[in-house]
C-alpha atoms as a PDB file:
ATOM      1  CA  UNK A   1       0.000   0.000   0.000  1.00  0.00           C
ATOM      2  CA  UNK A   2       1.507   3.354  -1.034  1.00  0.00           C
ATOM      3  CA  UNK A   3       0.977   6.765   0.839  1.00  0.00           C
ATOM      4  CA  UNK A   4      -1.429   9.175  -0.833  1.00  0.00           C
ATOM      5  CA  UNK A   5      -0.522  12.410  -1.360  1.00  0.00           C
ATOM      6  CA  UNK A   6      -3.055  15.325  -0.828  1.00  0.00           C
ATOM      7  CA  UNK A   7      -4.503  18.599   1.047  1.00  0.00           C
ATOM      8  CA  UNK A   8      -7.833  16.483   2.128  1.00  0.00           C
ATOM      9  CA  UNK A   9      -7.783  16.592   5.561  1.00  0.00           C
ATOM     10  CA  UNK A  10     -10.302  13.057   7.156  1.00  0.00           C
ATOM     11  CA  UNK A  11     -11.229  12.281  10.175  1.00  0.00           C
ATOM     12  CA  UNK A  12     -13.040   9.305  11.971  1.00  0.00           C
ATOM     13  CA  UNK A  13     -16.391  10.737  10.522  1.00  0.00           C
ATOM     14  CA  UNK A  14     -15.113  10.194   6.884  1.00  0.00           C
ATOM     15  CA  UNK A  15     -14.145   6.173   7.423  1.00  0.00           C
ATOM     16  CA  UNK A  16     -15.632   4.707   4.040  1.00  0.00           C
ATOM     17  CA  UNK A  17     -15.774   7.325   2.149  1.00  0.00           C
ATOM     18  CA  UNK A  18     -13.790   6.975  -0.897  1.00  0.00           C
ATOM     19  CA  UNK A  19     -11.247   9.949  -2.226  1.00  0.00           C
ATOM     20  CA  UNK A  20     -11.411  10.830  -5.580  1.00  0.00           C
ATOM     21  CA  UNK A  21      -9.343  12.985  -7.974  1.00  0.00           C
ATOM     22  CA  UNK A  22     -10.228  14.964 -11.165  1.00  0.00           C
ATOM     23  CA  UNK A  23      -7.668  16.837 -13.865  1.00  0.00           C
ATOM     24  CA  UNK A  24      -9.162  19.663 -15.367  1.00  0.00           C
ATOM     25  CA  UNK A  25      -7.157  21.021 -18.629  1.00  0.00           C
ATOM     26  CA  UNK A  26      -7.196  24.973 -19.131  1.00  0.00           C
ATOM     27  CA  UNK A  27      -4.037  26.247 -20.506  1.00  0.00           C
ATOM     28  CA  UNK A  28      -3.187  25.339 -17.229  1.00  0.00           C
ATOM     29  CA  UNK A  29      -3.881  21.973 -15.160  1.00  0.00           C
ATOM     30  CA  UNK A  30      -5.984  22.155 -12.171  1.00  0.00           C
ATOM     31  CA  UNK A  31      -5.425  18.195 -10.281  1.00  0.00           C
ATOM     32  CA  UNK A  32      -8.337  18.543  -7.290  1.00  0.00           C
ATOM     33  CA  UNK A  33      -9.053  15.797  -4.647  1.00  0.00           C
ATOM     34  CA  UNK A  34     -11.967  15.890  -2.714  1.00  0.00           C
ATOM     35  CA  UNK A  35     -14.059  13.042   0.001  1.00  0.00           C
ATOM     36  CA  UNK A  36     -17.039  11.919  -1.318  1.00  0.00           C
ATOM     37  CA  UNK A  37     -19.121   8.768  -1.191  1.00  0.00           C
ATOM     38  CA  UNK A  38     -19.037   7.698  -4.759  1.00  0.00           C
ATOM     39  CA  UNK A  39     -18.276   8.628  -8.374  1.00  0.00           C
ATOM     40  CA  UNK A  40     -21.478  10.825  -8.723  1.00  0.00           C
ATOM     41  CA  UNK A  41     -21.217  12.938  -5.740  1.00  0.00           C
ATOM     42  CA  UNK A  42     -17.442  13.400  -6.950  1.00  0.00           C
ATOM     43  CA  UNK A  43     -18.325  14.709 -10.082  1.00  0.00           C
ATOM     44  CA  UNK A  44     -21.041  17.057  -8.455  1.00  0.00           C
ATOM     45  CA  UNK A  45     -18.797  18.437  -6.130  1.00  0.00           C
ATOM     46  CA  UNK A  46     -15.968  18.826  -8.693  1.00  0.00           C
ATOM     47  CA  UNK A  47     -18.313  21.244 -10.858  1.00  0.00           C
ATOM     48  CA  UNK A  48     -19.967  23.223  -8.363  1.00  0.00           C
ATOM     49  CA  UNK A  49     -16.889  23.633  -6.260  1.00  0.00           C
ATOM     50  CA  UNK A  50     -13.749  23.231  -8.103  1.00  0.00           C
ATOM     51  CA  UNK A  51     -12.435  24.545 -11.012  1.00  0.00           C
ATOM     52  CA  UNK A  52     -10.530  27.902 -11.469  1.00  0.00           C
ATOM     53  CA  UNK A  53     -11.720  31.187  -9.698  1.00  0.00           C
ATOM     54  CA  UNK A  54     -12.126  33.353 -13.524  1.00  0.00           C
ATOM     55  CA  UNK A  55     -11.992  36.616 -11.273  1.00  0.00           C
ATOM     56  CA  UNK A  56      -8.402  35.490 -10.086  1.00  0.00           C
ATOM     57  CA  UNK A  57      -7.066  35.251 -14.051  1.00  0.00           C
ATOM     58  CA  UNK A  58      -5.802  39.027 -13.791  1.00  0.00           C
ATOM     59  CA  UNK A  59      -3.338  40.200 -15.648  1.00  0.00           C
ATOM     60  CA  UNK A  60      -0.880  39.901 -12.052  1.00  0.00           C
ATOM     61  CA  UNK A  61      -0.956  36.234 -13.027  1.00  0.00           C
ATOM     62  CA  UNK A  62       1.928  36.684 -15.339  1.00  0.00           C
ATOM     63  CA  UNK A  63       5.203  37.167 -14.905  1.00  0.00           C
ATOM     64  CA  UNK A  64       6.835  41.161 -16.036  1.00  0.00           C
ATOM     65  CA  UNK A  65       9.727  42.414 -16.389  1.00  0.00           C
ATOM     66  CA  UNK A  66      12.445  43.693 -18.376  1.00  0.00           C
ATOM     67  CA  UNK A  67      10.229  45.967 -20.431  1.00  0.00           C
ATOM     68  CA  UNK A  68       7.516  42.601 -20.625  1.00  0.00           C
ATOM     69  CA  UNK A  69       4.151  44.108 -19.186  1.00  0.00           C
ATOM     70  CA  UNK A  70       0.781  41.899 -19.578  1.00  0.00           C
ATOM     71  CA  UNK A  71      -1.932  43.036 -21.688  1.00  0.00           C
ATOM     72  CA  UNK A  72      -4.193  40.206 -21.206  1.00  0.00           C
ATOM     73  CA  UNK A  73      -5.018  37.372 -19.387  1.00  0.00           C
ATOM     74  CA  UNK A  74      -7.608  34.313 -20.009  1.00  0.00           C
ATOM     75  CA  UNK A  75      -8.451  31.306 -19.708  1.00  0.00           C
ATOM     76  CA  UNK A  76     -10.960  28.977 -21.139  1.00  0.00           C
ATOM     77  CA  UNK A  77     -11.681  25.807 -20.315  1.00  0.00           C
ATOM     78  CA  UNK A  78     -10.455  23.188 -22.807  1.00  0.00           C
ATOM     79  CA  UNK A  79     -11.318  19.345 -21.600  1.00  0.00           C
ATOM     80  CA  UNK A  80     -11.612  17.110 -18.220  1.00  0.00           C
ATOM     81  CA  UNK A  81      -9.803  14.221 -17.831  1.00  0.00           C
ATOM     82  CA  UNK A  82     -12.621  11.196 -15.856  1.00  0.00           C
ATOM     83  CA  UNK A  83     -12.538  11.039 -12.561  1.00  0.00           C
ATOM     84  CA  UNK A  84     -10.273   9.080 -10.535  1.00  0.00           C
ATOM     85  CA  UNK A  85     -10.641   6.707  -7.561  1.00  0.00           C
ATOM     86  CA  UNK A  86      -7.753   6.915  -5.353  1.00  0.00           C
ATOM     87  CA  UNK A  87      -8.737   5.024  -2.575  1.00  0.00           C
ATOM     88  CA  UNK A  88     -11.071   4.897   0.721  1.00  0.00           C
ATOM     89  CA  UNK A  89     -10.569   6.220   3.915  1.00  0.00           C
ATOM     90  CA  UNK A  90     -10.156   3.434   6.772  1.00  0.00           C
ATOM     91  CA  UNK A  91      -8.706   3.051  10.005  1.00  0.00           C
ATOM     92  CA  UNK A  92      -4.710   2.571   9.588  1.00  0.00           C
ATOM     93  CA  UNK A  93      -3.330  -0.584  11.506  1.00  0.00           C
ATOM     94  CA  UNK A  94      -0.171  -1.423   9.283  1.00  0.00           C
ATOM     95  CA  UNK A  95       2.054   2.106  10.131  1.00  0.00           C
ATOM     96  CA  UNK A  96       1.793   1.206  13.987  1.00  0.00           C
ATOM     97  CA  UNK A  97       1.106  -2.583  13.563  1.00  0.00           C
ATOM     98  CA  UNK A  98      -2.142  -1.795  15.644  1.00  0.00           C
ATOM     99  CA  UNK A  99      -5.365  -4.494  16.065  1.00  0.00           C
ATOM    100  CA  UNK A 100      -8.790  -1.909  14.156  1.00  0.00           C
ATOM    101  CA  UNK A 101     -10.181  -1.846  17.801  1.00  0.00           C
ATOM    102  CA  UNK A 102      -6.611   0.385  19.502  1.00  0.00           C
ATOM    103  CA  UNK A 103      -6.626   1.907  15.283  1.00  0.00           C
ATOM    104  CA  UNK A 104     -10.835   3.026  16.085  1.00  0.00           C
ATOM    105  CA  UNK A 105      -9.107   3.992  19.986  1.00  0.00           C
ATOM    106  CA  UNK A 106      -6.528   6.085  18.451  1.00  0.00           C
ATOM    107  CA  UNK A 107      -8.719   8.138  15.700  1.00  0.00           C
ATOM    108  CA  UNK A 108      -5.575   6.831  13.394  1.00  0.00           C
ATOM    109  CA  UNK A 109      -6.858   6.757   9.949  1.00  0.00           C
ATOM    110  CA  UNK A 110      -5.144   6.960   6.011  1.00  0.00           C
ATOM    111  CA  UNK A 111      -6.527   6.585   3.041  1.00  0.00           C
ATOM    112  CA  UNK A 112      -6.464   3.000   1.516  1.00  0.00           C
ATOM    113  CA  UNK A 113      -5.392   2.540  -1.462  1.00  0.00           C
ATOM    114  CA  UNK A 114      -6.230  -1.455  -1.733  1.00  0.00           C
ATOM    115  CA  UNK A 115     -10.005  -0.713  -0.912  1.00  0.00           C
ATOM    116  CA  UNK A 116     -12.020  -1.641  -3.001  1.00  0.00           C
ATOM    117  CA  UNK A 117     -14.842   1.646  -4.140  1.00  0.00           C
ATOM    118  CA  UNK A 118     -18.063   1.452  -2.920  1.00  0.00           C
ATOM    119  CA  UNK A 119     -21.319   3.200  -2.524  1.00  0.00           C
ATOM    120  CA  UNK A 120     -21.672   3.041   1.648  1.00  0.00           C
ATOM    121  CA  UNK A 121     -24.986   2.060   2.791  1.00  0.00           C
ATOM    122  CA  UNK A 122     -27.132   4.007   5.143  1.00  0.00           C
ATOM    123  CA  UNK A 123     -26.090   2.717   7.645  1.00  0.00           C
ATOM    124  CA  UNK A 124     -22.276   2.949   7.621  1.00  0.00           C
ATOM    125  CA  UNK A 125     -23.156   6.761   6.893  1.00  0.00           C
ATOM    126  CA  UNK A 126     -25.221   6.923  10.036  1.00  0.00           C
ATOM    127  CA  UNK A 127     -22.832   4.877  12.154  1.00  0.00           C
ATOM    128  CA  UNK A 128     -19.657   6.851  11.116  1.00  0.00           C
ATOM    129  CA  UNK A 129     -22.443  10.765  11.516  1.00  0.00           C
ATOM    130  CA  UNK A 130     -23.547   8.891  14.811  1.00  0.00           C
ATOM    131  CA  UNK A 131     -26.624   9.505  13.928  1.00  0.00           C
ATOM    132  CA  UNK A 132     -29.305   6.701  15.339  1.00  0.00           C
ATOM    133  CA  UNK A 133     -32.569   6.134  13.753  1.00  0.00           C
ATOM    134  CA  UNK A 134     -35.962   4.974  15.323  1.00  0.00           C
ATOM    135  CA  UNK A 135     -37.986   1.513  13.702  1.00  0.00           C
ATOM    136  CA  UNK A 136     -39.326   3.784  11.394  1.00  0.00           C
ATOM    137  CA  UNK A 137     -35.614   5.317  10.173  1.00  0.00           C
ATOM    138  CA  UNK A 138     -36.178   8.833  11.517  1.00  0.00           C
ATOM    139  CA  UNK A 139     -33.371  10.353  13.337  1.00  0.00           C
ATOM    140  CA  UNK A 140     -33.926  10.621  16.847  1.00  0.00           C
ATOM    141  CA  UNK A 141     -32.741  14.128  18.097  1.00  0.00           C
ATOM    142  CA  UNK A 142     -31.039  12.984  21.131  1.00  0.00           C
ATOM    143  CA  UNK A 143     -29.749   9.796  22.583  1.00  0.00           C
ATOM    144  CA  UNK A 144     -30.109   9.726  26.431  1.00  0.00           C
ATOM    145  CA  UNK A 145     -29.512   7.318  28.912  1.00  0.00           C
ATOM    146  CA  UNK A 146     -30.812   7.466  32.707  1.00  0.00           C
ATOM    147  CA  UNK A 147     -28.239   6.519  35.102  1.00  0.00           C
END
């Protein structure tokens, strides 16, 4: 298993959740990764939330100098590569040589590249959101227990 490189920052709450990345070619390459628990919701959040900033193509983009001043600067969007799986987010017992129960203990958690992608149920989302759910699968507000 190899160590993934990127800026997405998981915790315990994103166990199963797979990470994806996307290339986006402008004149420049934009390389994104974001959490998400499929393909779909990937894509989704790859268009509404990635993607260059247009109103940061200015013209102090380029480099001057030397008598070289910028008259213009654009950029148009050109083609997307498909979107990558890179792996799922799990508990990490191989760095520390840890049992998944003192891995859970320890919040320690990578992303694993040898997981196979998945959509995750309802109720791994629930159990990872601790959310709990009455017989008819509404959230309760509140768990309490009388001591």
């Amino acid at each position: 298993m190899s160590k993934v490189d990127t800026d997405v920052y998981f915790f315990k709450k994103d166990v199963g959740k797979n990470l994806y990345r996307k290339k986006t070619y402008y004149t420049l390459v934009v390389e994104q990764d974001v959490l998400a628990h499929d393909k779909d919701e990937a894509d989704s959040k790859f268009l509404d939330h990635g993607g260059l900033d247009h109103s940061k193509i200015v013209t102090d983009l380029a480099q001057t100098g030397d008598g070289v001043e910028t008259h213009f600067v654009d950029a148009n969007y050109t083609d997307s590569g498909d979107t990558e799986y890179i792996g799922k987010v799990d508990y990490d017992t191989d760095t520390y040589n840890q049992t998944l129960e003192e891995a859970i203990e320890a919040e320690d958690i990578h992303i694993d590249t040898w997981a196979d992608e998945k959509k995750m149920t309802q109720a791994e989302l629930d159990k990872n959101a601790g959310v709990v759910r009455d017989e008819k699968g509404n959230v309760k507000s509140e768990v309490t227990k009388n001591d």
